[in-house]
N, C-alpha and C. Protein backbone atom coordinates (compact mmCIF):
# COMPACT_ATOMS: atom_id res chain seq x y z
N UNK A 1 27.21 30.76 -33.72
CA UNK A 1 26.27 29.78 -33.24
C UNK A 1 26.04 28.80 -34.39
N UNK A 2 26.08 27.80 -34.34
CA UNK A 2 25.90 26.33 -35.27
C UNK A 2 24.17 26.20 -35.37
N UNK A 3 23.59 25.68 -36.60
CA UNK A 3 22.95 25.56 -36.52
C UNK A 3 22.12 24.43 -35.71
N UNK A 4 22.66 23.22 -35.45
CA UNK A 4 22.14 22.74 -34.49
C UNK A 4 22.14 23.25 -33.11
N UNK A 5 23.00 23.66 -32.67
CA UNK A 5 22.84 24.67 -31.64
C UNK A 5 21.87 25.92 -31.38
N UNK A 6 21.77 26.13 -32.35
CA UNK A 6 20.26 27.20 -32.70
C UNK A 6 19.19 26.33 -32.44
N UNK A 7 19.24 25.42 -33.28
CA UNK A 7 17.87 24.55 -33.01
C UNK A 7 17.49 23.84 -31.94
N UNK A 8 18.54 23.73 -31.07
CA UNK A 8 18.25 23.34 -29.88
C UNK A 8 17.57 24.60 -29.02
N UNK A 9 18.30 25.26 -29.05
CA UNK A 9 17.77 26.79 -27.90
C UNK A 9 16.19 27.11 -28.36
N UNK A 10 16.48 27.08 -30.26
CA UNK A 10 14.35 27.38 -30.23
C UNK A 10 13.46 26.50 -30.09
N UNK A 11 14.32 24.86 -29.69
CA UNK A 11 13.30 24.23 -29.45
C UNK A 11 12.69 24.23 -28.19
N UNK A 12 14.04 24.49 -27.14
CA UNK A 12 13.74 24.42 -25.55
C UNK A 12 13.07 26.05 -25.49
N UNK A 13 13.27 26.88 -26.20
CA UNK A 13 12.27 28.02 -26.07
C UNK A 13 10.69 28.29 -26.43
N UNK A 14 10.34 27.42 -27.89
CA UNK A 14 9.46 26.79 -28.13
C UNK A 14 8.30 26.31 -27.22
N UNK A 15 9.26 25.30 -26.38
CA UNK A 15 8.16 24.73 -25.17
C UNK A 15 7.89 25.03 -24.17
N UNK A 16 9.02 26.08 -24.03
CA UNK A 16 8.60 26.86 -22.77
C UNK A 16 7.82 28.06 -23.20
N UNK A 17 7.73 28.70 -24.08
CA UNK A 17 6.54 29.77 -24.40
C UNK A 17 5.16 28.99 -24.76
N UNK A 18 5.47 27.89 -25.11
CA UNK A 18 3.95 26.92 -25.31
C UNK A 18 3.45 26.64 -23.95
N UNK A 19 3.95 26.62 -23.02
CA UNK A 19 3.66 26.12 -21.64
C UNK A 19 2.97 27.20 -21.27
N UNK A 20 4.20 28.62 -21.75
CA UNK A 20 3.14 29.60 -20.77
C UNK A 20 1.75 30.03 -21.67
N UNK A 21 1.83 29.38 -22.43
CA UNK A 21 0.68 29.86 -23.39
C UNK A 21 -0.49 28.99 -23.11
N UNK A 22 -0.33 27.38 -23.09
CA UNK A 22 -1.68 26.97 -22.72
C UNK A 22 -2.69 27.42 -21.61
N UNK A 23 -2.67 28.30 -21.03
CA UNK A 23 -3.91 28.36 -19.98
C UNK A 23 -4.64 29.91 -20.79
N UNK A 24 -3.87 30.71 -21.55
CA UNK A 24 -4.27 31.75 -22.23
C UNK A 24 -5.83 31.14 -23.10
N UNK A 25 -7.27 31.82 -22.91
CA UNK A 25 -7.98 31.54 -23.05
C UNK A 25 -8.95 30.15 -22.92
N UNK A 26 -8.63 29.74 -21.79
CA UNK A 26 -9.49 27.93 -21.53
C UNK A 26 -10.33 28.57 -20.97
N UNK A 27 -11.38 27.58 -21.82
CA UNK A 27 -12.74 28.04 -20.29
C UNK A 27 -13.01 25.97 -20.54
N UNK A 28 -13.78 26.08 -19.45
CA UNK A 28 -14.42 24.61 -18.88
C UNK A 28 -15.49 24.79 -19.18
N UNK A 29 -16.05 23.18 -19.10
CA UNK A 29 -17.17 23.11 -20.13
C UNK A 29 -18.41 23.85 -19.16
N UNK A 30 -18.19 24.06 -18.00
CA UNK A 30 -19.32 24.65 -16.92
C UNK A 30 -19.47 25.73 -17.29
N UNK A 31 -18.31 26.45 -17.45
CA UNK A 31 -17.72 28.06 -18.02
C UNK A 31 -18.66 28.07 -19.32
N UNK A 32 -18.93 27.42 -20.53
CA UNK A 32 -19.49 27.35 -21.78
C UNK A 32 -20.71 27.01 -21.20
N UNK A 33 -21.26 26.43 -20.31
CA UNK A 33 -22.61 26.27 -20.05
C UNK A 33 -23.11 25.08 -20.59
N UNK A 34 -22.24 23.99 -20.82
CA UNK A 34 -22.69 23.17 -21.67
C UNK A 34 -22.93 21.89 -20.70
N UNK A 35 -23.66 20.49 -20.50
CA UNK A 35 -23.57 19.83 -19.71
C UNK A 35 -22.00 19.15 -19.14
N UNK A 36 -21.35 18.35 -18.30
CA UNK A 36 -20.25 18.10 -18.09
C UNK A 36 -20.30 16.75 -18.46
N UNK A 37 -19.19 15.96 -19.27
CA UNK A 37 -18.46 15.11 -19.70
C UNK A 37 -18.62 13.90 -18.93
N UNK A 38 -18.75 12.81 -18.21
CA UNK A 38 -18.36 12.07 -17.62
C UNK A 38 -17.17 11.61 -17.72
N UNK A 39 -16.45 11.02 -16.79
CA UNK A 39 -15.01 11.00 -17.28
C UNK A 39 -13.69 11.32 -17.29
N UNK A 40 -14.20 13.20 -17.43
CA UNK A 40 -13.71 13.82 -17.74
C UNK A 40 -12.79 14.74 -16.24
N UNK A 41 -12.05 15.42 -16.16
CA UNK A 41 -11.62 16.02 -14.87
C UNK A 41 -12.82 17.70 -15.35
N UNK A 42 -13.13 18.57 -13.82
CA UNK A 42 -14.04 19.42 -14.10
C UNK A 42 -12.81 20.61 -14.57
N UNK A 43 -11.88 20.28 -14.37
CA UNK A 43 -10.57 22.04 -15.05
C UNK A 43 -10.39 21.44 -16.61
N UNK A 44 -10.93 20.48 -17.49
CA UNK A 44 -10.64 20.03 -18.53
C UNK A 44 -11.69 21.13 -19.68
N UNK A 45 -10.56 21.55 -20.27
CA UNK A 45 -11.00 22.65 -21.22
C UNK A 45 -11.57 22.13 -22.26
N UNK A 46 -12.69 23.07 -22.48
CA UNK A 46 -14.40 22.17 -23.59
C UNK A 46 -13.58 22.19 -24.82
N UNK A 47 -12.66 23.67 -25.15
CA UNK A 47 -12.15 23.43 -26.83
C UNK A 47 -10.71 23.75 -26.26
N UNK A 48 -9.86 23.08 -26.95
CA UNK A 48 -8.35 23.47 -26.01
C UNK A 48 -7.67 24.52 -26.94
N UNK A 49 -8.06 24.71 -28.40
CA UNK A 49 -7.82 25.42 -29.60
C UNK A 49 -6.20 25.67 -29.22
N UNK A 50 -5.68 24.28 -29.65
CA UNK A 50 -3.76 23.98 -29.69
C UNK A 50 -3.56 24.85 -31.04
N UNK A 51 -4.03 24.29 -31.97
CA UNK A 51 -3.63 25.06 -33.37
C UNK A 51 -3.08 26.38 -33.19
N UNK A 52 -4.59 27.58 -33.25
CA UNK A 52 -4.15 28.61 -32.79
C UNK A 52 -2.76 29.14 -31.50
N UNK A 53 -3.08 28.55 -30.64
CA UNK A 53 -2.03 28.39 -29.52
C UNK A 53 -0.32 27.41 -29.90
N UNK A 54 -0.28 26.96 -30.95
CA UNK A 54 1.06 26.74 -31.28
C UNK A 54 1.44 27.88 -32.39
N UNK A 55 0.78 28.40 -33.05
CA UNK A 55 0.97 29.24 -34.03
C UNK A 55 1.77 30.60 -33.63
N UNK A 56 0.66 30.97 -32.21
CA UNK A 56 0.95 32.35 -31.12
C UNK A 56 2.69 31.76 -30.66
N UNK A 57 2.51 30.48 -30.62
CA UNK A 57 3.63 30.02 -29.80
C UNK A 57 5.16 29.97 -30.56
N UNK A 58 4.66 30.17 -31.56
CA UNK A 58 5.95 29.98 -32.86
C UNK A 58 6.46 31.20 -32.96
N UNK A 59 5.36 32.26 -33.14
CA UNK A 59 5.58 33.41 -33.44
C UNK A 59 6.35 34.09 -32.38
N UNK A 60 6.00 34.16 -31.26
CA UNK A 60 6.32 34.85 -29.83
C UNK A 60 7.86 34.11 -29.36
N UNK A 61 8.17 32.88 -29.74
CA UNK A 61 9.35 31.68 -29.53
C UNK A 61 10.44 32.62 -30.33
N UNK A 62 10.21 32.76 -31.70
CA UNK A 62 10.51 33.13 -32.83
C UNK A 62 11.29 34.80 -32.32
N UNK A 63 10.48 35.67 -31.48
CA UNK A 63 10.57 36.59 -31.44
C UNK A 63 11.77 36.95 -30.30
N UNK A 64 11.87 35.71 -29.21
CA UNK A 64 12.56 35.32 -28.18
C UNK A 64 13.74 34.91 -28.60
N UNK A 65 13.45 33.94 -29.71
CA UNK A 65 14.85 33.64 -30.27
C UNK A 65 15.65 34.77 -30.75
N UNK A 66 15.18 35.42 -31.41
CA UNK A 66 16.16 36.48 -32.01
C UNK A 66 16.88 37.58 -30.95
N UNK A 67 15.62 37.79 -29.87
CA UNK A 67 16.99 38.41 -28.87
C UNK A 67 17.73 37.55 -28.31
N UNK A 68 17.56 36.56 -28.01
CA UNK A 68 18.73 35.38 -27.60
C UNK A 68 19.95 35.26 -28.78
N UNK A 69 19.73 34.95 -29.75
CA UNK A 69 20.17 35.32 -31.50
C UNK A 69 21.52 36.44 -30.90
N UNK A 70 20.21 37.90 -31.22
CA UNK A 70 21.55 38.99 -31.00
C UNK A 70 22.30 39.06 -29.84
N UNK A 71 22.02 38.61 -28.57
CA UNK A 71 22.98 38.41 -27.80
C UNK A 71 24.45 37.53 -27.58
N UNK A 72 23.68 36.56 -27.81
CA UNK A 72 24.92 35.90 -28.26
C UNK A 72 26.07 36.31 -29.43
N UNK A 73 25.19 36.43 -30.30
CA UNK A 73 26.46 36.60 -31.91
C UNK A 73 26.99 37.99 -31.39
N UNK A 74 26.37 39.08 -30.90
CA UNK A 74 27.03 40.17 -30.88
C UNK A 74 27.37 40.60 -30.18
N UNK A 75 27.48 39.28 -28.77
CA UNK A 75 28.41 39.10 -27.40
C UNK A 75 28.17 40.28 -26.57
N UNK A 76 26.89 40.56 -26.34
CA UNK A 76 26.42 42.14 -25.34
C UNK A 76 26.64 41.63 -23.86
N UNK A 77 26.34 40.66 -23.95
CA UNK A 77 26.61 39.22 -22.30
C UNK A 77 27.74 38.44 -22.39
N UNK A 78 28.65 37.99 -22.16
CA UNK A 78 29.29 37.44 -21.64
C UNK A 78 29.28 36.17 -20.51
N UNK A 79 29.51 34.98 -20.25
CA UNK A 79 29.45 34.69 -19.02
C UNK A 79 30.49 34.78 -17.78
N UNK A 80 30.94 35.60 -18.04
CA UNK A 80 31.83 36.58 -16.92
C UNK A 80 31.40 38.08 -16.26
N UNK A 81 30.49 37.93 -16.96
CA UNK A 81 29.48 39.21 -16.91
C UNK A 81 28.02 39.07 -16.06
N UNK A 82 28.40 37.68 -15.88
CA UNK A 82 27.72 37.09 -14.72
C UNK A 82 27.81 36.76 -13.01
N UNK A 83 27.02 37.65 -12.49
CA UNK A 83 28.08 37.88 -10.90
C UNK A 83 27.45 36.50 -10.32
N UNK A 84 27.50 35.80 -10.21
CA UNK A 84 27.27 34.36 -9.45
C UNK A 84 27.76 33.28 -10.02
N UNK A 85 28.60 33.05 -11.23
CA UNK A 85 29.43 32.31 -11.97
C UNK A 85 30.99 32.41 -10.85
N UNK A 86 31.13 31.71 -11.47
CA UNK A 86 32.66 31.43 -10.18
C UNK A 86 33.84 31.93 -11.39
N UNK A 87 35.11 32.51 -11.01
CA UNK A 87 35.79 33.05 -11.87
C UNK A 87 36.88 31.90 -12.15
N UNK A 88 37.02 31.23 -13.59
CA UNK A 88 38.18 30.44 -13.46
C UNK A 88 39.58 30.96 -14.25
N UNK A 89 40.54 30.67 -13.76
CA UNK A 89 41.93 30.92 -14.28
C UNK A 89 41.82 30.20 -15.83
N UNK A 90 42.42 30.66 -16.81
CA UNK A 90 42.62 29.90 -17.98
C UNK A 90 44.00 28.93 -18.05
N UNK A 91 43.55 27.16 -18.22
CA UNK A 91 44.65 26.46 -18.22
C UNK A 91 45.65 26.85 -19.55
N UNK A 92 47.16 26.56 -18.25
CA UNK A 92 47.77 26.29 -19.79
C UNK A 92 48.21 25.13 -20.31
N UNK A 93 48.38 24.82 -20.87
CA UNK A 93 49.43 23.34 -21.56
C UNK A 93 50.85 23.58 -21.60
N UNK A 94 51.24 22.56 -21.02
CA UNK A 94 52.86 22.10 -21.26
C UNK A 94 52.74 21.87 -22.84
N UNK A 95 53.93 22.49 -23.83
CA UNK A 95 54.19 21.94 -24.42
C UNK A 95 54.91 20.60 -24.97
């Protein structure tokens, strides 16, 4: 695996564990008891605390990557090893 190629997979993994991570702990400002915002939408979270939540998100990405990592380099999958892939013949060349 190339390193830009790495860096692509933990980035698109990255944002998809950040995705599933933002709703992990929101409360609304009704939820906190605090008056409501004008303005504002009422599902709009009082503290959104990203920091913490990219940090969880690095770590857990991080942790995803590496079984993605050992699968690949140490070829446990295959994509022939995939039953809904279509099987192709290998071309040959005229010399």
């Amino acid at each position: 695996m190339s390193l830009i190629f790495g860096l692509a997979v933990y980035f698109v993994i990255w944002w998809v564990c950040l995705f599933a991570m933002l709703p992990f702990g929101v409360r609304t400002t009704e939820e906190m008891g605090k008056a409501r915002n004008p303005g504002f939408a009422d599902s709009a979270p009082h503290t959104p605390r990203l920091l913490p939540k990219m940090i969880a998100t690095t770590i857990v990405s991080a942790i995803v990557f590496a079984g993605v990592y050992a699968l690949m380099v140490h070829h446990v999958i295959a994509l022939d090893d995939i039953p809904f892939f279509p099987r192709y013949e290998p071309v040959q060349q005229a010399h």
